[in-house]
C-alpha atoms as a PDB file:
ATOM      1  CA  UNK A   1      91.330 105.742  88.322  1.00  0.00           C
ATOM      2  CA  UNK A   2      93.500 102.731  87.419  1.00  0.00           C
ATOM      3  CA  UNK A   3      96.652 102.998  85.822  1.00  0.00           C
ATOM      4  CA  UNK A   4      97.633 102.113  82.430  1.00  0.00           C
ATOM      5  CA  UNK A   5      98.361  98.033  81.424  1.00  0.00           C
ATOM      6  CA  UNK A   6     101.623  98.422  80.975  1.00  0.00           C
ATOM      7  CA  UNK A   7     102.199  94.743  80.422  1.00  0.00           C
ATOM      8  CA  UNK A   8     101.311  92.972  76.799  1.00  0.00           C
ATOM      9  CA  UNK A   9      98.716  90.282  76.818  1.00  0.00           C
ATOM     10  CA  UNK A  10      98.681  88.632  72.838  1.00  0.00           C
ATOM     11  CA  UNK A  11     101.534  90.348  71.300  1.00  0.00           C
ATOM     12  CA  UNK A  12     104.626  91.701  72.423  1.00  0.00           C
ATOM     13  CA  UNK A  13     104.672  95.794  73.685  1.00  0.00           C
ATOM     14  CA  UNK A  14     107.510  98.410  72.490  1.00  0.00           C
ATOM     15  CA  UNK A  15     108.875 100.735  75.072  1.00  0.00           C
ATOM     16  CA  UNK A  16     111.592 102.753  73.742  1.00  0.00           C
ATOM     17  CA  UNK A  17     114.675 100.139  73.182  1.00  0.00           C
ATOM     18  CA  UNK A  18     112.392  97.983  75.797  1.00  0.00           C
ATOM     19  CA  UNK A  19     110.311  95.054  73.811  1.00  0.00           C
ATOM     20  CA  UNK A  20     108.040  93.095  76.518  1.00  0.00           C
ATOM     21  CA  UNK A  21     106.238  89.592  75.469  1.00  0.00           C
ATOM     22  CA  UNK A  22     103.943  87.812  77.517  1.00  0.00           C
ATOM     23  CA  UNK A  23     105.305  83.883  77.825  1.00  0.00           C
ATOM     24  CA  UNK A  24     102.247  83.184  79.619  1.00  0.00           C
ATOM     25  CA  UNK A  25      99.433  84.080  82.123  1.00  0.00           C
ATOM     26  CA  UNK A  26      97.739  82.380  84.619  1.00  0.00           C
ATOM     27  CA  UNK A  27      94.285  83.949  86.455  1.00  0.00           C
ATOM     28  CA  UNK A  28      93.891  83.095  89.514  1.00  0.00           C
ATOM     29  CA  UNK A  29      90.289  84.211  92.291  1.00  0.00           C
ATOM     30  CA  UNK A  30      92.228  87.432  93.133  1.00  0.00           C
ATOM     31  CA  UNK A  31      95.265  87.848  90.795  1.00  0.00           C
ATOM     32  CA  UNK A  32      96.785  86.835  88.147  1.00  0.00           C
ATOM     33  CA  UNK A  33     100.570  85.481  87.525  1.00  0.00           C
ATOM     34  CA  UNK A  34     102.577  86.876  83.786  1.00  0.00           C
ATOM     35  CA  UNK A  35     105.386  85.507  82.816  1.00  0.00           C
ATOM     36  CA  UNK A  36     107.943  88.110  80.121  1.00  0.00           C
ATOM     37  CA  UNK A  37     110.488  88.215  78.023  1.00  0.00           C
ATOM     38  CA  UNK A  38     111.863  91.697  78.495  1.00  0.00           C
ATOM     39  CA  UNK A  39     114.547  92.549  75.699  1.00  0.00           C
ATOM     40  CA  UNK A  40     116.471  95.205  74.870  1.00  0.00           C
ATOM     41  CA  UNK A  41     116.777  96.017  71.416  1.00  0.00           C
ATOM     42  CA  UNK A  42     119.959  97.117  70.786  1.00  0.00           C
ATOM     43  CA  UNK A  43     122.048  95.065  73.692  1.00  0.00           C
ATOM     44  CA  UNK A  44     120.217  91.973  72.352  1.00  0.00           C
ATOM     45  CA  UNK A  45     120.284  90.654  76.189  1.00  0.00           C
ATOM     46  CA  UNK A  46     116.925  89.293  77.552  1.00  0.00           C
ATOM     47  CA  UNK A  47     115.267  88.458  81.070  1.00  0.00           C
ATOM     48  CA  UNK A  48     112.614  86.358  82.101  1.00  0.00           C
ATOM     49  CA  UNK A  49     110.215  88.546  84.552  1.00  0.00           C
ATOM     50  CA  UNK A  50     107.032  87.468  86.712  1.00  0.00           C
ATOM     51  CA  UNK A  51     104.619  89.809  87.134  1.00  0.00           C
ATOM     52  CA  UNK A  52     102.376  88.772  90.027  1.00  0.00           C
ATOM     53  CA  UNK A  53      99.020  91.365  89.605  1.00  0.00           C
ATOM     54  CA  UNK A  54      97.049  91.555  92.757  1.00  0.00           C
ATOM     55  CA  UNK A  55      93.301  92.965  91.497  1.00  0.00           C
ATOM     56  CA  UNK A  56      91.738  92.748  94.584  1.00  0.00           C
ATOM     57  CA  UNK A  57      92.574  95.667  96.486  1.00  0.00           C
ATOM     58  CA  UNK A  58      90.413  98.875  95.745  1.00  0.00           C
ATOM     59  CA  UNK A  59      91.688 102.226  95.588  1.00  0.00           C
ATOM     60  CA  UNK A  60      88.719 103.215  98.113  1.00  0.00           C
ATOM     61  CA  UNK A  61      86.269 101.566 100.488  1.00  0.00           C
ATOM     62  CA  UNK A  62      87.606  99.301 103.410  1.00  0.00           C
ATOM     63  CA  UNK A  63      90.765  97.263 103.939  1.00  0.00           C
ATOM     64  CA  UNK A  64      91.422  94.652 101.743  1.00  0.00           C
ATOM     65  CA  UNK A  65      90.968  90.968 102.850  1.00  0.00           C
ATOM     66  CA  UNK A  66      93.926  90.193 104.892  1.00  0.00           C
ATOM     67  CA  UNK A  67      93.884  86.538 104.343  1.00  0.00           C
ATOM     68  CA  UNK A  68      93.588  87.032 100.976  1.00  0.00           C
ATOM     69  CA  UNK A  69      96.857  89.609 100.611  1.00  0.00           C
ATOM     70  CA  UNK A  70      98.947  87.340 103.194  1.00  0.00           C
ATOM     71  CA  UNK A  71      97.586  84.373 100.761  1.00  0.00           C
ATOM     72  CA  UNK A  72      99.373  86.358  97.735  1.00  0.00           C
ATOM     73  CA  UNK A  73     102.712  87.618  99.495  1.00  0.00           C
ATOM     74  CA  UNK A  74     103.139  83.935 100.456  1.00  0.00           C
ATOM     75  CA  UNK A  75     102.823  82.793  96.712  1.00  0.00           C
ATOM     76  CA  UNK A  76     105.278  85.704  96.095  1.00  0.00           C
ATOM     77  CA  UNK A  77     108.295  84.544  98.631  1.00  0.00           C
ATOM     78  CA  UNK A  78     107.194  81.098  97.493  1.00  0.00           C
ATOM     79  CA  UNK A  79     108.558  82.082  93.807  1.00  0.00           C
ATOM     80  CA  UNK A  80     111.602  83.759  95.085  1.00  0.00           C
ATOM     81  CA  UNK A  81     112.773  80.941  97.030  1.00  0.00           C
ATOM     82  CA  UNK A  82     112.385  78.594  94.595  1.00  0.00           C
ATOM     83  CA  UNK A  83     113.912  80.473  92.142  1.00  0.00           C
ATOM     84  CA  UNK A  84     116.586  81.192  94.654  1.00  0.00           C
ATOM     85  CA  UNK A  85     116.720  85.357  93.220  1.00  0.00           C
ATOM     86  CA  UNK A  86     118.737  87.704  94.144  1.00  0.00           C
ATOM     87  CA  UNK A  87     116.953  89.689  91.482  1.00  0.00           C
ATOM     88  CA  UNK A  88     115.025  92.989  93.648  1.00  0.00           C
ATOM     89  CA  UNK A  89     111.348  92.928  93.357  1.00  0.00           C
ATOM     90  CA  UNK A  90     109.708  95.815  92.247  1.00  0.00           C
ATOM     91  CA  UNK A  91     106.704  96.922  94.156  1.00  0.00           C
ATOM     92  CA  UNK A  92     104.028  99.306  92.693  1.00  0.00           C
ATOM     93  CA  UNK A  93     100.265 100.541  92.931  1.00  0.00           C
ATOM     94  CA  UNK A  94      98.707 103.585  91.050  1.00  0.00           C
ATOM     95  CA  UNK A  95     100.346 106.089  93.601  1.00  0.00           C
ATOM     96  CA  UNK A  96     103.160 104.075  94.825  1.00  0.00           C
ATOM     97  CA  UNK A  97     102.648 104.979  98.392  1.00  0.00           C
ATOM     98  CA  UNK A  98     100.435 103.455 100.618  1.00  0.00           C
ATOM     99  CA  UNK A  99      99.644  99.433  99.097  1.00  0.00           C
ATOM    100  CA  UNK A 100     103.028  99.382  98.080  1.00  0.00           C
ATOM    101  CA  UNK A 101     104.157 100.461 101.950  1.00  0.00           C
ATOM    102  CA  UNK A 102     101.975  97.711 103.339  1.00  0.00           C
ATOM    103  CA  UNK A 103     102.951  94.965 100.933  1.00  0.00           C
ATOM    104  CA  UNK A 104     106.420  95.812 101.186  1.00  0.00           C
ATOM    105  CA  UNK A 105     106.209  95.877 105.124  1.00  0.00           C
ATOM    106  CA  UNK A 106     104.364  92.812 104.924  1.00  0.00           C
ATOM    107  CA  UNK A 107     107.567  91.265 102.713  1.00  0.00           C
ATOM    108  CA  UNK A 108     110.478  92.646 105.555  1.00  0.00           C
ATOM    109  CA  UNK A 109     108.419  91.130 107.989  1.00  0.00           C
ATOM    110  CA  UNK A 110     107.512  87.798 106.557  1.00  0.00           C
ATOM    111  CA  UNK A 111     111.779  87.744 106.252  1.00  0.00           C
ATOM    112  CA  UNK A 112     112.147  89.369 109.687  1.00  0.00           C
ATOM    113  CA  UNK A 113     110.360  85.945 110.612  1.00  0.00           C
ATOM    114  CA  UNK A 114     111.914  83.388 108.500  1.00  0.00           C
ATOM    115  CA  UNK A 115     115.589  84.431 109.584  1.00  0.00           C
ATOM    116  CA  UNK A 116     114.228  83.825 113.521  1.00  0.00           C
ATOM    117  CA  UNK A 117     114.219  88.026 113.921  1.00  0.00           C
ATOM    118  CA  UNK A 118     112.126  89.584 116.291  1.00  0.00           C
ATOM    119  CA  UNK A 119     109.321  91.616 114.390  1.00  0.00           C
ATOM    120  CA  UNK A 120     109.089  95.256 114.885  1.00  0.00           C
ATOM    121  CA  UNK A 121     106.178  96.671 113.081  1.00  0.00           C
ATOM    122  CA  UNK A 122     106.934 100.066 113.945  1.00  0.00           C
ATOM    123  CA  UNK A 123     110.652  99.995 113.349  1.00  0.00           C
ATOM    124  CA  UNK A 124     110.156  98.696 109.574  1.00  0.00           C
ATOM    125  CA  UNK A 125     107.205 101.067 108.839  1.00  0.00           C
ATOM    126  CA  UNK A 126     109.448 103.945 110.315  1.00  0.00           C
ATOM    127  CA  UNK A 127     112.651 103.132 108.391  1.00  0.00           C
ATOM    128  CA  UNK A 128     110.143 102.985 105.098  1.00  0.00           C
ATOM    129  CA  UNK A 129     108.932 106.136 106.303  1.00  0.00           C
ATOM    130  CA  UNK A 130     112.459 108.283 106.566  1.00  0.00           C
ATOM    131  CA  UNK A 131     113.328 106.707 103.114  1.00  0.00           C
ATOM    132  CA  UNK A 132     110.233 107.690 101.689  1.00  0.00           C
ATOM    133  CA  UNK A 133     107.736 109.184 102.773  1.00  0.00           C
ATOM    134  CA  UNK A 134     103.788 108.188 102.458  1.00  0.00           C
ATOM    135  CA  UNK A 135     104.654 104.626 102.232  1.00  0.00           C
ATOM    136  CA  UNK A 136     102.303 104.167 105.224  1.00  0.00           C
ATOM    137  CA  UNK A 137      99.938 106.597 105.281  1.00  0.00           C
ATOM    138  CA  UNK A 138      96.683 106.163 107.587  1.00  0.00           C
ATOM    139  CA  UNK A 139      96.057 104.606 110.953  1.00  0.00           C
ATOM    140  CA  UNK A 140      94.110 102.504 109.387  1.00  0.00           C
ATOM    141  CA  UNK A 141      96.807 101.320 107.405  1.00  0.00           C
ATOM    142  CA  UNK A 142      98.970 100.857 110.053  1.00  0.00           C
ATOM    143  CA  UNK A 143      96.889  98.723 112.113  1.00  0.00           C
ATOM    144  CA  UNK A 144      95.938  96.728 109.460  1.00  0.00           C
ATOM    145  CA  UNK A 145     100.026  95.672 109.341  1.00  0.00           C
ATOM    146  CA  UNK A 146     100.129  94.562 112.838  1.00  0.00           C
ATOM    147  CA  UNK A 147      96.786  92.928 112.453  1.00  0.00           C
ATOM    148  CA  UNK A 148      98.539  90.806 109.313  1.00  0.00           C
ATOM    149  CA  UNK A 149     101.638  90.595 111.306  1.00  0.00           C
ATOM    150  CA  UNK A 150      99.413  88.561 114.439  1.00  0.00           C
ATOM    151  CA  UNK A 151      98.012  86.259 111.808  1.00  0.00           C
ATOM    152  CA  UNK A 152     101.523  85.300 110.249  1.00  0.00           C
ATOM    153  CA  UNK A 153     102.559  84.954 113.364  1.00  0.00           C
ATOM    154  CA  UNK A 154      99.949  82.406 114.806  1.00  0.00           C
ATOM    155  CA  UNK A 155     100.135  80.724 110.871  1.00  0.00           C
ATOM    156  CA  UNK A 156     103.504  80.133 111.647  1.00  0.00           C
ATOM    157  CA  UNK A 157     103.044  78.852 115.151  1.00  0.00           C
ATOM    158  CA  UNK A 158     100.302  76.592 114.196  1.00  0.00           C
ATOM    159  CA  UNK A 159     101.870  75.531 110.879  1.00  0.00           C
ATOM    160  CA  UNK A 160      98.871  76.649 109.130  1.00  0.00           C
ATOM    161  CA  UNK A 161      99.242  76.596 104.894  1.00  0.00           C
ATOM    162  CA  UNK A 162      99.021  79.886 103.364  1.00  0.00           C
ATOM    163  CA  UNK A 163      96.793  78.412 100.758  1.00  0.00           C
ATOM    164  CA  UNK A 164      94.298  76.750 102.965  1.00  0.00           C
ATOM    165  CA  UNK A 165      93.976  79.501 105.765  1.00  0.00           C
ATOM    166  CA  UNK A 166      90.027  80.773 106.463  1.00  0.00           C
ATOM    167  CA  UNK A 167      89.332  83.905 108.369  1.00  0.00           C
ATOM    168  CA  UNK A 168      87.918  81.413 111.086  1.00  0.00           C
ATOM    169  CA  UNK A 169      90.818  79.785 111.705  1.00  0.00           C
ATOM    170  CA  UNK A 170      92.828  82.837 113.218  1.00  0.00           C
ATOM    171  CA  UNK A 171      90.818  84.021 116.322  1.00  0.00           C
ATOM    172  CA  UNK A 172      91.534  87.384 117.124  1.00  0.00           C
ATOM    173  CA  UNK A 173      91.896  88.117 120.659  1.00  0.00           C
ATOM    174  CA  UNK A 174      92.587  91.973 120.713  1.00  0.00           C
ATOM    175  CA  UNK A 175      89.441  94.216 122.108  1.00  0.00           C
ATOM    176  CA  UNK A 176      90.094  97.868 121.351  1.00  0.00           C
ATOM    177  CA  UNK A 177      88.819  99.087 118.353  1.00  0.00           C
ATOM    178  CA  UNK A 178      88.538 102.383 116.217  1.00  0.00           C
ATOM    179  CA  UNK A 179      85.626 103.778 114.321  1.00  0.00           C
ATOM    180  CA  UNK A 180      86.481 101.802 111.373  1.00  0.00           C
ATOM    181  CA  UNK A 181      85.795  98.655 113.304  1.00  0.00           C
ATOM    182  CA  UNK A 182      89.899  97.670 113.315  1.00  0.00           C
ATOM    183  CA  UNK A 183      91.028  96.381 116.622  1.00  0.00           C
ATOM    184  CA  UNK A 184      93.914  98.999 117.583  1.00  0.00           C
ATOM    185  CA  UNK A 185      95.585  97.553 121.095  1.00  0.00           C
ATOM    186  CA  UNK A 186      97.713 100.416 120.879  1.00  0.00           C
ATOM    187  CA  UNK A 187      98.749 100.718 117.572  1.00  0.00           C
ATOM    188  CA  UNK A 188      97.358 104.119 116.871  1.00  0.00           C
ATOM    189  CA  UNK A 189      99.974 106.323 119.623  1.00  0.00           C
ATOM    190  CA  UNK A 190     102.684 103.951 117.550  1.00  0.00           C
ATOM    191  CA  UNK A 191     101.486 105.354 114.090  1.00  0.00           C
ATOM    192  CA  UNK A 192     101.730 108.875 115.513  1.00  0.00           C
ATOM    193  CA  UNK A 193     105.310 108.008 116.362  1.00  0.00           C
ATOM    194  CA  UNK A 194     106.231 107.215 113.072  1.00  0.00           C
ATOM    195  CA  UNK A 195     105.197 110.780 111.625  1.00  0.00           C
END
């Protein structure tokens, strides 16, 4: 099931010493941006928070959109450089594993990138993996990060707009496939590594 809105929408939301208010909110097709005031009561001291909300990932069913997640991570890093933080970002789903181990993957690698690093898909899901556990936790899963990881890598190349990209314009050259219908190239005896 989903988890509980922990985040205030018309008035502000007590949490222990914690008081939350909701500056604003903007919906967006697939998520939706918060802005908060997060105050603690008896410090007095305050912080502004955004809370980006992706709703279109299911719990169940088939792989999210790709275009659409790589279209919300780059309005995420868009944010943070702008706002030049230093501030962590905190990263959650329902069970905190596996979305939360792809987007965060997703987020090394998107800085792997911008820095001029070489990528290593399995090196940053396998790091994630001895730090905690589950973070990546099907095939599936795992192939669907390298899949991501060609398109931001061709976006890049081509100077492609996260904003304007269209499943057509990335053409997939990888054959191999698995029964779910994701091309693998490999990936799968790299997943197995990992465990």
């Amino acid at each position: 099931g989903r988890g509980e809105e922990y985040w205030p929408t018309t008035e502000a939301k007590k949490f222990g010493d914690i008081i939350v208010f909701c500056l604003s909110e903007t919906t967006h097709r697939r998520w939706t941006v918060r802005d908060f005031i997060v105050t603690n009561i008896k410090s007095k001291e305050s912080h502004q928070a955004r809370h980006f909300h992706f709703n279109s990932w299911q719990e169940s069913g088939d792989m999210l959109n790709k275009f659409l997640l790589l279209q919300f991570l780059h309005q995420v890093h868009q944010y943070k450089k702008q706002k030049s933080s230093t501030s962590p970002t905190l990263v959650h789903c329902r069970t905190g594993t596996g979305r939360c181990g792809i987007f965060i993957s997703l987020d090394c690698i998107m800085y792997q990138l911008e820095d001029g690093k070489s990528v290593n898909v399995y090196g940053t899901v396998h790091k994630m993996l001895f730090h905690r556990p589950l973070m990546v936790q099907t095939e599936d899963q795992y192939i669907f990060l390298h899949l991501c990881t060609l398109d931001i890598v061709r976006l890049k190349k081509n100077g492609a707009e996260y904003e304007n990209i269209m499943e057509e314009r990335v053409n997939d050259e990888l054959s191999d496939t698995n029964d779910s219908g994701y091309e693998t190239h490999g990936y799968v005896d790299h997943y197995e590594l990992c465990l």
